[in-house]
Protein backbone atom coordinates (compact mmCIF):
# COMPACT_ATOMS: atom_id res chain seq x y z
CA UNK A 1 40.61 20.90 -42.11
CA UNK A 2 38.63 22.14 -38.93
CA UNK A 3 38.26 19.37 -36.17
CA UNK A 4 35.97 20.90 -34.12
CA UNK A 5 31.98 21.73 -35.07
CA UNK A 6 30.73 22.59 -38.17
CA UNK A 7 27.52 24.54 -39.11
CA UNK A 8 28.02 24.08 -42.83
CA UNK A 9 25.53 22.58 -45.32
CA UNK A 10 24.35 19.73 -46.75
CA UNK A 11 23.48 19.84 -50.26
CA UNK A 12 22.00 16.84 -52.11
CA UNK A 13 20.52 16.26 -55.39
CA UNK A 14 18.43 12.92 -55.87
CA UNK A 15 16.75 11.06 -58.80
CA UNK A 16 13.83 9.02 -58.57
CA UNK A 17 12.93 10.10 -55.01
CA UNK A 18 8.98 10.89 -54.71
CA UNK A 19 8.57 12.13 -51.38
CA UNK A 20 8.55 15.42 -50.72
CA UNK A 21 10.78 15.69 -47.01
CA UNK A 22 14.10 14.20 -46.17
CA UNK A 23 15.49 14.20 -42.35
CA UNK A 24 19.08 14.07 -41.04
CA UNK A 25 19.86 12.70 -37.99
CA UNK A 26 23.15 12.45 -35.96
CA UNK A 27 24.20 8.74 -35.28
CA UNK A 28 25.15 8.23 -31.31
CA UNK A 29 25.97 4.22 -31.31
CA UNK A 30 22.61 2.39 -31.90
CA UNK A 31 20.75 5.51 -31.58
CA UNK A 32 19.97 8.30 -34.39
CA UNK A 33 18.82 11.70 -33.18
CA UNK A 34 17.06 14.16 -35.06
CA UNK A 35 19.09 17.41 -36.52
CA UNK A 36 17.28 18.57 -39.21
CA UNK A 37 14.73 18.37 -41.95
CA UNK A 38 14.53 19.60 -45.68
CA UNK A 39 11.55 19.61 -48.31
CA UNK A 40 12.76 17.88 -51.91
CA UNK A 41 12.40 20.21 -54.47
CA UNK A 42 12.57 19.02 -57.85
CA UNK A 43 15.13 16.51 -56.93
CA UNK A 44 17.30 19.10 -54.57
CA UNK A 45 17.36 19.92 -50.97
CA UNK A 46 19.34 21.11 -47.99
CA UNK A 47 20.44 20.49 -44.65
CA UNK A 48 21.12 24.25 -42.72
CA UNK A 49 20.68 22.85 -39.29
CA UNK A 50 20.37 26.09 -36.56
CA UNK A 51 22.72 24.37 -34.13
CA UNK A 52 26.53 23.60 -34.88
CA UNK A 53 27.26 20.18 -35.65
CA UNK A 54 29.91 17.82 -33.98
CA UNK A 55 32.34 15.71 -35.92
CA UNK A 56 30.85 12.88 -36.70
CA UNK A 57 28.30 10.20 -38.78
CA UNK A 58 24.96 11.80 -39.95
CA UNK A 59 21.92 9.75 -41.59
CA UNK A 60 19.97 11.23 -44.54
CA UNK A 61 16.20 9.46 -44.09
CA UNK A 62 14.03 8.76 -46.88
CA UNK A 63 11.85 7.23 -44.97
CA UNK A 64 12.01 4.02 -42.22
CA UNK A 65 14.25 1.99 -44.50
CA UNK A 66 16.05 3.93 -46.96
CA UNK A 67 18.63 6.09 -45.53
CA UNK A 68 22.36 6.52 -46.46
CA UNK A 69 25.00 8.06 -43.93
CA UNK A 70 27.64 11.03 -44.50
CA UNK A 71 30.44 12.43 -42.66
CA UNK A 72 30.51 15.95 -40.89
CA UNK A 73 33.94 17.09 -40.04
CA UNK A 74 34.00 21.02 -41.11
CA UNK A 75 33.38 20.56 -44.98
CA UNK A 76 30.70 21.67 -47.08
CA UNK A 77 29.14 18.37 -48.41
CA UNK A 78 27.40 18.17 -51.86
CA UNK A 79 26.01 15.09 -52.90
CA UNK A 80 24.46 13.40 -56.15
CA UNK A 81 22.43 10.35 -56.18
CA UNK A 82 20.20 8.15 -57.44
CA UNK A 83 17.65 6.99 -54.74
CA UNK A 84 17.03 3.85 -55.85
CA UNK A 85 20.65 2.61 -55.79
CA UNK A 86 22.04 5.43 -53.08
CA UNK A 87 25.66 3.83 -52.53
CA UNK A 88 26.64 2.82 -55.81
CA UNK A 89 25.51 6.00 -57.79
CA UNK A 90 26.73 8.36 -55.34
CA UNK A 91 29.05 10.86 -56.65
CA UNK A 92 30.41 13.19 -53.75
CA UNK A 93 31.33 16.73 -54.98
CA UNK A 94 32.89 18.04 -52.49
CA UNK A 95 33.65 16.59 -49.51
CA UNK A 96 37.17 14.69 -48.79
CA UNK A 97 35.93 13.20 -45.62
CA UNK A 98 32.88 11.27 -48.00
CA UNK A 99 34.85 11.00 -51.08
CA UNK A 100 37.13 8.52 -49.03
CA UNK A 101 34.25 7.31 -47.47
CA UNK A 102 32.29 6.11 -50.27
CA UNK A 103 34.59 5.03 -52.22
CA UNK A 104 35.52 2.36 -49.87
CA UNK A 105 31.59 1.84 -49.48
CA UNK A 106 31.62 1.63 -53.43
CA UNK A 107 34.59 -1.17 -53.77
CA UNK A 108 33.23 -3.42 -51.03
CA UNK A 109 29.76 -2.95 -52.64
CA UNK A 110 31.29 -3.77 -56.47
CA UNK A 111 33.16 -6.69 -54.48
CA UNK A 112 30.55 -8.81 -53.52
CA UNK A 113 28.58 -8.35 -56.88
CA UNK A 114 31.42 -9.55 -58.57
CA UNK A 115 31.72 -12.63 -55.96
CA UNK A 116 28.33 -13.72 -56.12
CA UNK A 117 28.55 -15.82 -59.50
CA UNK A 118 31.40 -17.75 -58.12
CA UNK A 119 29.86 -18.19 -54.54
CA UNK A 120 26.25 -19.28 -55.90
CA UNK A 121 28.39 -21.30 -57.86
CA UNK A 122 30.71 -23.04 -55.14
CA UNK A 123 27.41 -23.36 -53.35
CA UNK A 124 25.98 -25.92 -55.84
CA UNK A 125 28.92 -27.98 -56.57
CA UNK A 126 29.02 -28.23 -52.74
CA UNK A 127 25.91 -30.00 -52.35
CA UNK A 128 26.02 -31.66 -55.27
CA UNK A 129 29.66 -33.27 -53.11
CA UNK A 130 33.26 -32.13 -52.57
CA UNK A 131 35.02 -34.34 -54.02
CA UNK A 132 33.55 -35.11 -56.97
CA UNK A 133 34.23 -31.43 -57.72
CA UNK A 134 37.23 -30.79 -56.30
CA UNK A 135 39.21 -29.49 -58.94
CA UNK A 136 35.99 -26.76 -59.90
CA UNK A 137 35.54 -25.89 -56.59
CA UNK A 138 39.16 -24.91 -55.58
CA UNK A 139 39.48 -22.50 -58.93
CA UNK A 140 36.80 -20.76 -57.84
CA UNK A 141 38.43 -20.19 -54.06
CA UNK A 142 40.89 -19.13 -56.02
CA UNK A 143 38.84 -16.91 -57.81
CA UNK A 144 37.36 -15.77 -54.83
CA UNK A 145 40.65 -15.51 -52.52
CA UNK A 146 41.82 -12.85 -55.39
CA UNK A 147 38.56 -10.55 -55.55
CA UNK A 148 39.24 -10.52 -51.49
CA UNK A 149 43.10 -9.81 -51.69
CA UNK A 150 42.32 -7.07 -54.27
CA UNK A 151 39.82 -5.53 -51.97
CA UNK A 152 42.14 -6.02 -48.90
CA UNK A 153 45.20 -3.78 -50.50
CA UNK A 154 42.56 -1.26 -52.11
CA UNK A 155 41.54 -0.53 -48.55
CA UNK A 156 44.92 -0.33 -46.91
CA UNK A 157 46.05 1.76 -49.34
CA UNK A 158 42.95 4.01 -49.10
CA UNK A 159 43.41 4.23 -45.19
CA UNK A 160 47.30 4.97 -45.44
CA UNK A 161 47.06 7.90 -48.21
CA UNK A 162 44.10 9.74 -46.34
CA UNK A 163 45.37 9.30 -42.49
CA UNK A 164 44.34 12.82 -41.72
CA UNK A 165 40.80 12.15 -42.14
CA UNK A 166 38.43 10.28 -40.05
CA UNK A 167 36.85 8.36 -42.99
CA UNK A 168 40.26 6.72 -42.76
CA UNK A 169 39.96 6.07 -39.04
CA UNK A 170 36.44 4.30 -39.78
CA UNK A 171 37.01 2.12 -42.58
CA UNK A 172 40.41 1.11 -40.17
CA UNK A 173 37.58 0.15 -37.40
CA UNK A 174 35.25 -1.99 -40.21
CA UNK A 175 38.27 -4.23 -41.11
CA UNK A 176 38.74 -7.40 -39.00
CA UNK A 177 42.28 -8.70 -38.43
CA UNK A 178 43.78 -10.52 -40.68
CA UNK A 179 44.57 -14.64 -39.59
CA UNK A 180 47.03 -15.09 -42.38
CA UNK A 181 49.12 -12.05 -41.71
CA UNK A 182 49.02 -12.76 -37.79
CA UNK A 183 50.20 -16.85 -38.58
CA UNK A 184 52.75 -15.63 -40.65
CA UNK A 185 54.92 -14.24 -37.92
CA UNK A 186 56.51 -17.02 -36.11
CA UNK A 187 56.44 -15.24 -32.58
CA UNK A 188 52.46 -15.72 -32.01
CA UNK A 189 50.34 -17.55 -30.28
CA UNK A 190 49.34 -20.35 -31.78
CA UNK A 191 45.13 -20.58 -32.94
CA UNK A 192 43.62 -23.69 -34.37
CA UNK A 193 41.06 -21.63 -36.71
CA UNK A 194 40.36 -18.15 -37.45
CA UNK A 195 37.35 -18.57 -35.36
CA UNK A 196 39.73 -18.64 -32.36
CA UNK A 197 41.98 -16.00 -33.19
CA UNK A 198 39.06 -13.73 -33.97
CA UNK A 199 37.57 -14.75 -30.37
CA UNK A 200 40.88 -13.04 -29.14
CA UNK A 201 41.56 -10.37 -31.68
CA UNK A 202 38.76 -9.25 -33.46
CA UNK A 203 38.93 -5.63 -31.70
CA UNK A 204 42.29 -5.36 -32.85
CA UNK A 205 41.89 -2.86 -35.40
CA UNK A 206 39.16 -0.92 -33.07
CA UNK A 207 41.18 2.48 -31.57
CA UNK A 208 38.98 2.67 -28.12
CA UNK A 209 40.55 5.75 -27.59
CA UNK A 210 39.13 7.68 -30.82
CA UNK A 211 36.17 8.77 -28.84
CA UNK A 212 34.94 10.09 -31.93
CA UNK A 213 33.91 6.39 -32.91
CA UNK A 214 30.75 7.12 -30.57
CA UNK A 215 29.65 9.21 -32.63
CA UNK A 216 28.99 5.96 -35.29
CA UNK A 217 27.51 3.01 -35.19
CA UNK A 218 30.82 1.11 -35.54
CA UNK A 219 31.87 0.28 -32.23
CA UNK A 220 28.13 -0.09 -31.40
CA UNK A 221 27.83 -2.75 -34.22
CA UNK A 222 30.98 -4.20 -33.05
CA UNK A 223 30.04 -5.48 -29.46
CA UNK A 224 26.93 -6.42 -31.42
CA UNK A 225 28.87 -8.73 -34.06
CA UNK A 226 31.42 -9.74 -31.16
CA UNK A 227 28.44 -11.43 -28.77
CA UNK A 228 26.39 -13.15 -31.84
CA UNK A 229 29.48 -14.65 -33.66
CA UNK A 230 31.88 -15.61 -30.86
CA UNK A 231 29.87 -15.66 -27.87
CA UNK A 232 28.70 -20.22 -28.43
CA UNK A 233 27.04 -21.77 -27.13
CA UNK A 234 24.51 -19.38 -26.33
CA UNK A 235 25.11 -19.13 -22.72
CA UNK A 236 25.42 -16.96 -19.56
CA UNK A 237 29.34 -18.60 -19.02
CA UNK A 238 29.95 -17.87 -23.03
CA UNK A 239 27.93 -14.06 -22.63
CA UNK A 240 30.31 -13.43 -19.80
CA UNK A 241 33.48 -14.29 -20.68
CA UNK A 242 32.59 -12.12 -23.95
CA UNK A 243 31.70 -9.22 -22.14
CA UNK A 244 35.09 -9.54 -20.20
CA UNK A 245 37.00 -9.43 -23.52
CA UNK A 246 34.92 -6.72 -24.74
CA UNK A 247 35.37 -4.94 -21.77
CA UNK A 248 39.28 -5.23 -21.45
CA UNK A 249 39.79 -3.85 -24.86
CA UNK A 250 37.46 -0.97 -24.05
CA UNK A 251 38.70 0.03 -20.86
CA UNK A 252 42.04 2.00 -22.05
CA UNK A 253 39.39 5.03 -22.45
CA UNK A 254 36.91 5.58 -19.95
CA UNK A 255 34.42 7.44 -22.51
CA UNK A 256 34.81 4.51 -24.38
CA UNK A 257 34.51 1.86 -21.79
CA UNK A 258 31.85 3.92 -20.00
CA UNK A 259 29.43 3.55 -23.29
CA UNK A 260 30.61 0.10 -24.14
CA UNK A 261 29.68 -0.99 -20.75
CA UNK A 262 26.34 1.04 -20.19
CA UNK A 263 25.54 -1.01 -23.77
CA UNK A 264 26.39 -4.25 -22.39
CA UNK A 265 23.93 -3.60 -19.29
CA UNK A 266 21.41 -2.18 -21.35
CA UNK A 267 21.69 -5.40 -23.78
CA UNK A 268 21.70 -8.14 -21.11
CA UNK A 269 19.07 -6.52 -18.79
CA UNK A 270 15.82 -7.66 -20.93
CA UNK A 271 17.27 -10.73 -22.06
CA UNK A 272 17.11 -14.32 -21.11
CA UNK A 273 20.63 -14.19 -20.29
CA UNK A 274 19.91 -11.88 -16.74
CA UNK A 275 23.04 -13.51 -15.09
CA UNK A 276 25.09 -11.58 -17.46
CA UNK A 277 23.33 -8.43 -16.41
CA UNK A 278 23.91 -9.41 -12.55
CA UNK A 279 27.68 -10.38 -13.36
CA UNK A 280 27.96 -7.05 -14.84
CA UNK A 281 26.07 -4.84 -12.53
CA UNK A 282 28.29 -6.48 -9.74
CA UNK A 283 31.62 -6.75 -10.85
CA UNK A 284 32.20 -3.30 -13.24
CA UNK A 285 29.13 -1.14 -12.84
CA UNK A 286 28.48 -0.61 -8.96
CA UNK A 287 32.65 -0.84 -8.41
CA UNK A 288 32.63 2.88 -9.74
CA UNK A 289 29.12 4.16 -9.86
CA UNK A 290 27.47 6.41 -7.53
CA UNK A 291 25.36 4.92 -5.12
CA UNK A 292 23.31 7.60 -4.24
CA UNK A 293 22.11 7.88 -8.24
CA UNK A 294 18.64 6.89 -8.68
CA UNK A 295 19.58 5.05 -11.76
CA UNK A 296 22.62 2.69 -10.29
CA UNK A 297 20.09 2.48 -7.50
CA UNK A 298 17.64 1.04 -9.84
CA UNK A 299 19.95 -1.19 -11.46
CA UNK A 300 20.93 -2.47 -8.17
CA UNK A 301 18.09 -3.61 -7.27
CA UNK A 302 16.63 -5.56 -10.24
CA UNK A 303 20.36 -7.20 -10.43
CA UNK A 304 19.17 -8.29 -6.26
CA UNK A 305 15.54 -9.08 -7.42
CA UNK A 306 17.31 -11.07 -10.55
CA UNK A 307 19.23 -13.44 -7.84
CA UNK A 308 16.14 -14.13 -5.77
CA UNK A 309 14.56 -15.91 -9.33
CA UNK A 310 17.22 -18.48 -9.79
CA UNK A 311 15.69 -22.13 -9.78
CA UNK A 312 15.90 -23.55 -6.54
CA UNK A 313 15.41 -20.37 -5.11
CA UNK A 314 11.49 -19.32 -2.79
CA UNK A 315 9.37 -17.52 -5.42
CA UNK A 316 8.83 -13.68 -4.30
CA UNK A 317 5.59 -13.15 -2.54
CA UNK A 318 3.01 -11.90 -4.16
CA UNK A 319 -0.66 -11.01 -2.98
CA UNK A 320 -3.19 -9.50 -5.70
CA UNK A 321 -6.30 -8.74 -6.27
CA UNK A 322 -8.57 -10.85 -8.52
CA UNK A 323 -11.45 -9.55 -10.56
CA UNK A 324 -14.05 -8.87 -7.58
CA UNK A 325 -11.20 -7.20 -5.84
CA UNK A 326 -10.39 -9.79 -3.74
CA UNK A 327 -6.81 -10.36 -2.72
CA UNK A 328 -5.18 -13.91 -3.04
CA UNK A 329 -1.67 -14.88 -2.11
CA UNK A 330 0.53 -17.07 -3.66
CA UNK A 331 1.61 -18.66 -0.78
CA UNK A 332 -2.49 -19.95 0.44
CA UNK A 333 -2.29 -22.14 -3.14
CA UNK A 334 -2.18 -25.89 -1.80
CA UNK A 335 -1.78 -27.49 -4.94
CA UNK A 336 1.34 -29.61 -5.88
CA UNK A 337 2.57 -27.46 -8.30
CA UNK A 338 1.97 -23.50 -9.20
CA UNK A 339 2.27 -22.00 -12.94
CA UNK A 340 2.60 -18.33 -12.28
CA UNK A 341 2.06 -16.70 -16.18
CA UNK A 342 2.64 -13.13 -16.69
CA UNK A 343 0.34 -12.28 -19.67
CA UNK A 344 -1.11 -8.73 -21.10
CA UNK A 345 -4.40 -8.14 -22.75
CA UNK A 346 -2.71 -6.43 -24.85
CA UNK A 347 0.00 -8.61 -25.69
CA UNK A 348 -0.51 -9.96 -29.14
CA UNK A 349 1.54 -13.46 -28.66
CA UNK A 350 -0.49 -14.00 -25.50
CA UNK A 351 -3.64 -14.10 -27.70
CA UNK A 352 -2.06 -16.61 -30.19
CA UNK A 353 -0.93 -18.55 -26.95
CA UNK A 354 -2.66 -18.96 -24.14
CA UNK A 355 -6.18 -20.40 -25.75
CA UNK A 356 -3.66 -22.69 -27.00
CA UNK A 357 -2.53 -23.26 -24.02
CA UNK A 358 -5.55 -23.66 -22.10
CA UNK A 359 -6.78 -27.04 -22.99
CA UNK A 360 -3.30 -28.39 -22.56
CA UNK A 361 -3.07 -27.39 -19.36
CA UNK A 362 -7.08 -28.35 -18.03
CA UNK A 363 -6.20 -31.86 -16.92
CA UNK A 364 -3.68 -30.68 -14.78
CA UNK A 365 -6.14 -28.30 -13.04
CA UNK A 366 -8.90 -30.81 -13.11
CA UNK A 367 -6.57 -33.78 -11.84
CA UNK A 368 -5.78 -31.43 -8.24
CA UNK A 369 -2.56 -31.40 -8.68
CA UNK A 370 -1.69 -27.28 -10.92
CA UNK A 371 -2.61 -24.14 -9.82
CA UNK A 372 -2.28 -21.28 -12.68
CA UNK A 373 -1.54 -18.03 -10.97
CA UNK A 374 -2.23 -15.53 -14.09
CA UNK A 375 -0.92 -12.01 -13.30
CA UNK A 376 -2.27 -9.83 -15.83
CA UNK A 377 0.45 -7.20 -16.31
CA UNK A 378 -2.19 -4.84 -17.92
CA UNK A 379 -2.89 -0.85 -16.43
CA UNK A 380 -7.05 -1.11 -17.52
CA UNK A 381 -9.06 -3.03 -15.01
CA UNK A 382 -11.69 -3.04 -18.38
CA UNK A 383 -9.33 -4.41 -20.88
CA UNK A 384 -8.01 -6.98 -18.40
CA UNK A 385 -11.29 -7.76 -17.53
CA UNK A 386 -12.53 -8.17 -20.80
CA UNK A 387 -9.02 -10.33 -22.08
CA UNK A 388 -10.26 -13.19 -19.18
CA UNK A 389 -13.27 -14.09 -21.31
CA UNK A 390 -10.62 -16.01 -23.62
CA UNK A 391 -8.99 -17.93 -21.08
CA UNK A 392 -9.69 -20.20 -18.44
CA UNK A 393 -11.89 -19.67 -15.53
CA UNK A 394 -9.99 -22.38 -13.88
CA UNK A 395 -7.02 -20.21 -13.61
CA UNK A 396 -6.63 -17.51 -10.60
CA UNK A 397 -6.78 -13.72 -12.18
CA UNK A 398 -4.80 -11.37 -10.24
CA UNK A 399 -3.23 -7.77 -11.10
CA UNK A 400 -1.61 -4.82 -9.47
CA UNK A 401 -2.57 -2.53 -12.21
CA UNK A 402 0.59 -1.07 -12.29
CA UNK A 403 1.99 -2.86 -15.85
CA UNK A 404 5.57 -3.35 -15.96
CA UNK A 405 6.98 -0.35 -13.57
CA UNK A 406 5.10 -1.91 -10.58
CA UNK A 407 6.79 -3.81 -7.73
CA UNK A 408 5.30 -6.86 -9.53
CA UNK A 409 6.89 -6.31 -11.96
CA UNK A 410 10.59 -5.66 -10.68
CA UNK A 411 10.27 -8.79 -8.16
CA UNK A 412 10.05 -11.19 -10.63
CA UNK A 413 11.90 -8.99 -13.63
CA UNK A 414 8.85 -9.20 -15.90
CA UNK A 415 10.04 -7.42 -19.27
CA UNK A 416 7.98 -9.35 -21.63
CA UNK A 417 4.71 -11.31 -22.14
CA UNK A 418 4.20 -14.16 -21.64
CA UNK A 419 6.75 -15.63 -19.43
CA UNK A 420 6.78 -18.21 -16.65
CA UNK A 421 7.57 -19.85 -13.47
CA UNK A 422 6.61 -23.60 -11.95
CA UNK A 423 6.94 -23.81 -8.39
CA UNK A 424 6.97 -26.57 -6.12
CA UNK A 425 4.89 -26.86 -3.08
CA UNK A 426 7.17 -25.15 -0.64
CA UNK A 427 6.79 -22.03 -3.46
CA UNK A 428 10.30 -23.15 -4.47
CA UNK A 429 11.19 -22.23 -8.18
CA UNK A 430 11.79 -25.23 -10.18
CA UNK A 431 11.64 -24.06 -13.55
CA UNK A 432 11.43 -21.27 -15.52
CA UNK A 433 10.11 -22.43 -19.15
CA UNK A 434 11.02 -19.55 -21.91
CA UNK A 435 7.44 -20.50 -23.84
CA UNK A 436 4.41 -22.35 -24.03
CA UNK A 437 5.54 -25.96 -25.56
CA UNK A 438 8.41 -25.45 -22.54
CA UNK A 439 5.54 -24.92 -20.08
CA UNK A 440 3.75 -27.86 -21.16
CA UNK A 441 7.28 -30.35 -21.48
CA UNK A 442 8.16 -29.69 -18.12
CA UNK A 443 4.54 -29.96 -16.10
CA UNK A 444 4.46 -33.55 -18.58
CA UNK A 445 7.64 -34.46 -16.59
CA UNK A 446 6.65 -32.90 -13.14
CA UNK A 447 3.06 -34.86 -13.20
CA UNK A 448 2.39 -38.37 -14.39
């Protein structure tokens, strides 16, 4: 079997398909780039892309949410489906790499079907109480533990007869590790639930040096799975000590731990964790990165702008224009208290919220004690202009036009509309609400 690129074809026949173009698009982590296009005709087309194509995953698009992915690894594959149940019909006609492939896809589908009676089952005698049904409800664990054991030596058998291929090396990479065969060998450390064990493990079965796994989804939807199952309380201390286990794995392979960590930045950077992002800008990404780049450089600084936003910390200065063209700064507002709000006309929750917002927020204005400092983060002097007729003229309008690439922007880390800050006197931040009913718990506490 060739391991390097292939320019072979794709051939597919479909039933029940009514669209008349297919695309197929190579899978990079989270990302799917275009290759190539086909027209259906009569049920058939054909994937002769100009350009060779690597080893690796490939989606055929129906349309936004009906796709199906392949294997490319220097075969000719031939397909034949039924569109409206792509997995399960699928019959691969040649092809070893997706004969493997979807056959695993096929058992782990047929699996779960035949689980569900006995888990919507178990469900019911749950609620209805445990140990009234006892007896029913540990036959069907039984049930349940067999279907899984069943599946479990399917798959290890289908890995260890195909090792050659790398359909073997990705259904290796979808399987977590197993608790029970790790307690059974007396030599271990010692977990008090899977939950732990998977906290330390569950990138066991992940080969960070098959570089070819970037060219899937898998080790992309792994750091994803990783940080929304074991990374509780949602936290910055939980998000970092995650990304230092995901990291440690990753780094025997610096391909591998290059992506996995550009992914972690990328993921924590618009987030409302941005302490992870500093943490990781500051202790793995500028350690090795050129200085001199303009994206590090970038990074850099909204990791420095990041730290200056911590409550407790002076509020950036800022000094807009208003409507007439006017500029006002921050600091010349007297009042007790300052609500900066980022907001866009174009920003669809900001027109749900702020009217709402509004009246909740008058008697503060009225009473002398809040100033609302609303920085439109809008690029159309019109549209902003126009947007202000739905909100309070009570509240100071100010914009540097520039959206969210402006300096405005990257001082305070505005990524998304609406979002706040409360201020002190001094200009101190004291809070940093994440929505409106936050914005209006904390001003109820601030001013009696």
């Amino acid at each position: 079997m060739a391991l390097g690129q292939s320019a072979l074809t794709v051939k597919c026949t479909v039933r029940g398909f009514k669209g008349s173009k297919v695309y197929l698009s190579a899978i990079n982590g989270g990302k799917a780039n275009g290759v190539d296009s086909a027209k259906v005709i009569q049920g058939k087309f054909s994937f002769n892309p100009s350009k060779q194509m690597e080893i690796g995953m490939y989606r055929i698009s129906f349309n936004d949410s009906v796709y199906t992915d392949i294997i490319i690894n220097g075969e000719e594959v031939v397909l034949d489906f039924d569109y409206n149940n792509i997995i399960l019909s699928m019959k691969v006609l040649n092809s070893d790499e997706n004969k493997v492939f979807y056959s695993y896809l096929q058992y782990s589908i047929q699996k779960d079907i035949d689980s569900e009676p006995a888990m919507e089952l178990g469900k019911r005698l749950y609620k209805e109480g445990v140990a009234k049904n006892k007896k029913q409800l540990d036959s069907l664990k039984t049930i349940l533990d067999s279907l899984n054991v069943k599946q479990q030596i399917f798959t290890n058998n289908l890995i260890k007869d195909n090792q050659k291929l790398f359909a073997s090396r990705i259904i290796k990479t979808l399987q977590l590790p197993s608790y029970t065969y790790y307690k059974a060998h007396a030599d271990t450390i010692k977990y008090k639930s899977e939950n732990a064990f998977l906290r330390d493990h569950f990138f066991d079965n992940i080969d960070f040096n098959d570089t070819l796994l970037l060219r899937t989804a898998y080790i992309y939807q792994a750091c994803s799975d990783y940080l929304t199952s074991y990374a509780k309380p949602q936290n910055n201390e939980t998000y970092t000590k995650a990304c230092d286990i995901i990291l440690s794995k990753a780094k025997v392979n610096k391909t591998s731990y290059d992506y996995v960590l550009n992914l972690l930045i990328q993921t924590f950077e618009s987030s409302d964790w941005e302490m992870v992002f500093v943490y990781l800008t500051e202790k793995y990404y500028l350690e090795n990165a050129c200085t001199s780049d303009q994206n590090t450089k970038s990074i850099a600084e909204k990791a420095e702008a990041i730290k200056k936003l911590a409550i407790g910390k002076q509020a950036p200065e800022l000094n807009l224009q208003d409507l007439a063209g006017a500029k006002i700064n921050l600091y010349d507002l007297k009042k007790e208290y300052t609500l900066i709000l980022f907001w866009a006309s174009f920003c669809t929750h900001c027109e749900e919220l702020l009217p709402q917002l509004k009246p909740q927020i008058k008697n503060y204005i009225t009473s002398g004690k809040l100033s609302v400092y609303a920085v439109a983060m809008d690029l159309d002097k019109t549209s902003w202009q126009k947007a202000t007729q739905k909100l309070s003229n009570q509240w100071i309008h100010v914009s540097d036009l520039e959206g969210f690439s402006g300096a405005t922007a990257l001082s305070y880390n505005v990524w998304r509309t609406p979002s706040f800050y409360i201020l002190d006197k001094d200009k101190k931040i004291i809070a940093r609400p994440y929505s409106g009913p936050q914005v209006i718990t904390k001003l109820k506490e601030l001013i009696k």
